[in-house]
Structures are given as structure tokens and as C-alpha cells.
Protein backbone atom coordinates (compact mmCIF):
# COMPACT_ATOMS: atom_id res chain seq x y z
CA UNK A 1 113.15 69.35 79.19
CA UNK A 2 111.15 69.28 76.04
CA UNK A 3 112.56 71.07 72.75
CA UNK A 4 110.20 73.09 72.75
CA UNK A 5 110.41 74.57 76.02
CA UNK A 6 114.28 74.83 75.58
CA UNK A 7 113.98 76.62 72.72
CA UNK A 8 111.34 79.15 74.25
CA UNK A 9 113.36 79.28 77.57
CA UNK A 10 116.28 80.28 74.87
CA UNK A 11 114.28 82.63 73.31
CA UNK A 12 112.95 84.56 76.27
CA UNK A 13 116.57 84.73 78.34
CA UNK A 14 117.61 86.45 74.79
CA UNK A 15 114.77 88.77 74.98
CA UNK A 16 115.19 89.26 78.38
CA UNK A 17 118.84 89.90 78.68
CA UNK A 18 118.27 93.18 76.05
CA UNK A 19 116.69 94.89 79.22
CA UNK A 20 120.09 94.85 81.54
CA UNK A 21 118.90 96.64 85.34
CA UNK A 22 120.81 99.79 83.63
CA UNK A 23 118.73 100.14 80.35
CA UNK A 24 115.21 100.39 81.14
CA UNK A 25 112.95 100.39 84.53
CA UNK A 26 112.11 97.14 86.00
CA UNK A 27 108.33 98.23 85.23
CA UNK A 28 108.90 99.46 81.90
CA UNK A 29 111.09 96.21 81.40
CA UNK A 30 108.84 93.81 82.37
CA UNK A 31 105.70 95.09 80.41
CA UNK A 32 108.09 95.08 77.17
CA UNK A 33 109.23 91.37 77.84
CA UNK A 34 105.84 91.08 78.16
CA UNK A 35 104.96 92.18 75.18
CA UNK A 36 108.23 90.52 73.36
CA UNK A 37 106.70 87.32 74.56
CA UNK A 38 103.29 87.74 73.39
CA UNK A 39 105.14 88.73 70.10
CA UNK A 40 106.76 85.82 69.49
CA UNK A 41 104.38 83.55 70.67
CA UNK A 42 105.90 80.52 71.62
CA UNK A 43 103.35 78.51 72.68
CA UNK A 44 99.07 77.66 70.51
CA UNK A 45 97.83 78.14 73.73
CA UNK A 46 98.46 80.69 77.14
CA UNK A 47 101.14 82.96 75.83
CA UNK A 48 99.78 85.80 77.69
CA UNK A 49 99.72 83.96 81.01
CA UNK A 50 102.95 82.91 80.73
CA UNK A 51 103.75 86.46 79.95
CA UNK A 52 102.02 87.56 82.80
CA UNK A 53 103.88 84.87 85.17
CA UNK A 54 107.26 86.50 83.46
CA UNK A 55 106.43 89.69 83.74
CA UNK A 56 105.55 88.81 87.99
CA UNK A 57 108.76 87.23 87.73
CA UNK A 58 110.84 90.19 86.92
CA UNK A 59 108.85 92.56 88.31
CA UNK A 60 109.17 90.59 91.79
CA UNK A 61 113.34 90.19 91.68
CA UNK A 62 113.25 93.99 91.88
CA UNK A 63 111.04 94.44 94.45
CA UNK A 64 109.68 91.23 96.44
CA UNK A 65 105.93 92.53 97.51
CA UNK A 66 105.04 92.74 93.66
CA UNK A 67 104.74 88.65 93.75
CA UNK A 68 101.26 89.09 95.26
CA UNK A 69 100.06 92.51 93.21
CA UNK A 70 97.41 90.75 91.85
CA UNK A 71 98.11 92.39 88.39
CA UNK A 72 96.34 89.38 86.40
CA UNK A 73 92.75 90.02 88.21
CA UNK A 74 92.87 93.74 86.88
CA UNK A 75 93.91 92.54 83.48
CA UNK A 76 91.14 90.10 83.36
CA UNK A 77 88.87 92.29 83.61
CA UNK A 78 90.00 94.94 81.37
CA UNK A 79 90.59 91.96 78.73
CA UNK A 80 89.00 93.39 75.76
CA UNK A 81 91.06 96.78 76.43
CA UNK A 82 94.32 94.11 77.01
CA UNK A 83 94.25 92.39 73.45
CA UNK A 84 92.98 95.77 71.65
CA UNK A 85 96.14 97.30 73.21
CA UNK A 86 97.99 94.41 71.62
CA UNK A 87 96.84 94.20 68.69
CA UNK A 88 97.43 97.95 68.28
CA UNK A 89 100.82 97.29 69.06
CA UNK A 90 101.86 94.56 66.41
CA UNK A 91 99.99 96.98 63.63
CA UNK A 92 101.97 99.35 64.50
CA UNK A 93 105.11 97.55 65.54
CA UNK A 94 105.09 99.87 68.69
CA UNK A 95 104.42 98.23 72.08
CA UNK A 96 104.27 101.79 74.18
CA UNK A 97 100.51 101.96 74.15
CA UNK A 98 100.76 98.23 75.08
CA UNK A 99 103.34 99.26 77.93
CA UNK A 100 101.32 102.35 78.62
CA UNK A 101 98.08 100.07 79.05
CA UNK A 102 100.15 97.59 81.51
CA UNK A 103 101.87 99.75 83.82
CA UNK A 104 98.17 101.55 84.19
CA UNK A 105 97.16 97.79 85.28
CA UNK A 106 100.10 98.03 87.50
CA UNK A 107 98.61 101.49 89.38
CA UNK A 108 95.41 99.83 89.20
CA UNK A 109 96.29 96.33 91.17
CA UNK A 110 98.26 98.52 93.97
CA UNK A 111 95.55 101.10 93.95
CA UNK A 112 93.05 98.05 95.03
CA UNK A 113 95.29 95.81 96.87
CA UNK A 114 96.20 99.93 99.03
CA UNK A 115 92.15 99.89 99.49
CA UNK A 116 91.96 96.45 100.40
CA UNK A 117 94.59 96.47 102.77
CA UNK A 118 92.96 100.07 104.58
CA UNK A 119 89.60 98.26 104.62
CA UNK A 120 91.43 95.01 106.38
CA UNK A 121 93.39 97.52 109.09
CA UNK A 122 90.01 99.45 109.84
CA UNK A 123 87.70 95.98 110.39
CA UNK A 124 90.82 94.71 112.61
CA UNK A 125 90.83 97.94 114.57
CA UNK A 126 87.22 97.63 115.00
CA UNK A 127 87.08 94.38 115.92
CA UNK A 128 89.89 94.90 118.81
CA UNK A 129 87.78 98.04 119.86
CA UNK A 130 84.52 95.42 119.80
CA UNK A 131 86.04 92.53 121.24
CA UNK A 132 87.31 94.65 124.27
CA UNK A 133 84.02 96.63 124.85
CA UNK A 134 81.97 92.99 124.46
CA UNK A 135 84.05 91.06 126.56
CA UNK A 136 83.76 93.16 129.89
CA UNK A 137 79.90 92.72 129.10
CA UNK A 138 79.57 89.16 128.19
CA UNK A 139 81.25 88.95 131.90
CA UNK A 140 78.99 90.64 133.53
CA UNK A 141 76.28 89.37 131.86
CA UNK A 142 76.94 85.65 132.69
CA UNK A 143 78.28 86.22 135.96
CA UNK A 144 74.87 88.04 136.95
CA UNK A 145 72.65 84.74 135.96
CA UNK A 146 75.28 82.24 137.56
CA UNK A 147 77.54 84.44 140.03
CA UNK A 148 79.17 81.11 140.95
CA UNK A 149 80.91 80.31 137.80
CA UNK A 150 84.53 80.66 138.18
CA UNK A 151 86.88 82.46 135.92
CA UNK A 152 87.93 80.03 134.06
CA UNK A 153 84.49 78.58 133.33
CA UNK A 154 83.59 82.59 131.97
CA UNK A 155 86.43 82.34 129.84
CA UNK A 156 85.17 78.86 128.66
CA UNK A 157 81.73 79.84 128.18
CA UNK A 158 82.23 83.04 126.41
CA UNK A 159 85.38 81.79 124.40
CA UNK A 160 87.98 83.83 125.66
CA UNK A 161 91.32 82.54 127.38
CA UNK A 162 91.28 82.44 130.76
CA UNK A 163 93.77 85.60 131.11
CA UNK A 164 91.71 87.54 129.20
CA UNK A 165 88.98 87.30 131.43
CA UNK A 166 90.91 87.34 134.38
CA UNK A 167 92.20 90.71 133.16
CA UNK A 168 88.25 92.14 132.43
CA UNK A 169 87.36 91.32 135.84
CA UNK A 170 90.40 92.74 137.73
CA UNK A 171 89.21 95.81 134.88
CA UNK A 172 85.55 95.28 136.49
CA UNK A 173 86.45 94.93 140.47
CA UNK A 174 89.11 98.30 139.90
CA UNK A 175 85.38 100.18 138.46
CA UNK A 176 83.17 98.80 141.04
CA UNK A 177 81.02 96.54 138.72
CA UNK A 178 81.83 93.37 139.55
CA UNK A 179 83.08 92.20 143.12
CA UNK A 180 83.94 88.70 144.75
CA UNK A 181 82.50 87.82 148.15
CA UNK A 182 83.84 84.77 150.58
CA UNK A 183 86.23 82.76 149.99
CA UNK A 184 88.92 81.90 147.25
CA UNK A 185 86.34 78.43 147.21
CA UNK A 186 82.61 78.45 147.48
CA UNK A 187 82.62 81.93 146.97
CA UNK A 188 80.25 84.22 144.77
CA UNK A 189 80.33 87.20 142.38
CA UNK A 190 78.20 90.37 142.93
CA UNK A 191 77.95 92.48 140.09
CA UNK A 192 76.95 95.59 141.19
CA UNK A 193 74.30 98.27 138.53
């Protein structure tokens, strides 16, 4: 390991290890190590990414599902508000507005990712509720210009597994839309209006 990353790695386990699980929050703690990092600067170039991989870091050890918060979007684009909030903070050699501004990131990326995930569970809900009213029709449909096709061919042509389909059309015959007439082989399907 280069001496230089020793001597940060040094540097930020010290930091660190002044925020023990019983002194401070593991939100509160991980914006001030943050901030502690961005103090001290260890680095001429991404010191606030590499605070913002810490701060992930520490933030996910306490509870797992913060590893994919996607904290570092929100701060990107409040980045003007991120370094005023900094520099305000080494003026006044007081990081709480900078801890303040960084746990209302935090709200912000679970607030969005809470959104995202309702708009995901709604469009998969609809889609189940559309792919089970389509699928019934796309059977009856195809099965009215080629009433020879069997099962598995529907399934084929209207990309479905063959169960599925074979579970619309028992669905269909039970209703009285869609019937089979002569035998197993050579046999047709009526769909009745």
C-alpha cells in the first residue's frame, strides 16, 4: 500500500473510532466523518467522493439497504448548496449545518428511492393485471383466424409458455368462449361470440 494511502487509512480509522456505536447516531456519525474527511483533505483530488463512499460505508454496517440509497445522485445535484454548506462549516469551525444539510440529502434519497419503488410496484401490478386480461384475448384472437393451431403453437406464437396458455383456455372452455371439437388429433377450436 502506498504511504500515502496508509497514512490517510491511519488518519480516517482515528477519526472514525471518536464516533464509538454508543456516542453518536450512525447518521449523525457518518455525515461528521464525512465532514472530518473533507476537513482534512487527504487527497488534491476526490475527497468528497471518497467521503461519500465512507460515509455509505458506515452508514451501510448499521443498516445494510443504505448501500444502494443513492445519496450521491441527490448531492450532485444540490452541489452548489453541498460545498456552500462546507465552506460554512470550516468558517465557522462548526460542521452541524454541514450535518444538517447531509442527513436532509439522506430524507431526500429515501424519499425518491420510496417513490421510485411505489411507481415500480404499481407498473408491475399493472402489467400482471394487463398481461392476464391480453392473454385470454390474444387466444382467442389467433385461434379464430387458424382454429387448428394447437396449444402449444398459441403459446409459441403469442410468447407465452405453453402452461400459461393451456391455463387461459381451460379459463376460456369453463366461460363458454372457446371450445374444442373432434379429436385429441385433427381436431379444431370454435370460439364462440
Amino acid at each position: 500500500m502506498p504511504r500515502i494511502l496508509h497514512t490517510a487509512d491511519w488518519q480516517i480509522g482515528r477519526r472514525y473510532s471518536r464516533f464509538a456505536p454508543d456516542d453518536a447516531h450512525p447518521l449523525v456519525a457518518s455525515c461528521a466523518f464525512h465532514y472530518e474527511l473533507e476537513f482534512i483533505h487527504p487527497f488534491s483530488d476526490g475527497n468528497g467522493r471518497l467521503g461519500r463512499l465512507w460515509q455509505t460505508l458506515i452508514l451501510s454496517s448499521w443498516q445494510p439497504m443504505l448501500a444502494y440509497l443513492p445519496v450521491e445522485t441527490v448531492i450532485q445535484a444540490q452541489q452548489a448548496d453541498y460545498y456552500r454548506h462546507l465552506g460554512e462549516a470550516d468558517r465557522a469551525s462548526d460542521c452541524t449545518g454541514f450535518i444538517l444539510f447531509l442527513l436532509g440529502a439522506i430524507r431526500e434519497a429515501l424519499r425518491e428511492t420510496m417513490v421510485l419503488e411505489d411507481r415500480q410496484t404499481k407498473m408491475s401490478a399493472e402489467a400482471s393485471v394487463e398481461t392476464s386480461v391480453k392473454t385470454p384475448a390474444r387466444i382467442l384472437a389467433l385461434l379464430r383466424q387458424q382454429p387448428e393451431l394447437t396449444l402449444a403453437q398459441v403459446a409459441q406464437a403469442i410468447g407465452k409458455t405453453t402452461r400459461t396458455v393451456e391455463r387461459a383456455a381451460a379459463h376460456l372452455q369453463q366461460q363458454g368462449k372457446l371450445r374444442f371439437i373432434g379429436p385429441r388429433k385433427g381436431g379444431h377450436w370454435e370460439v364462440k361470440d
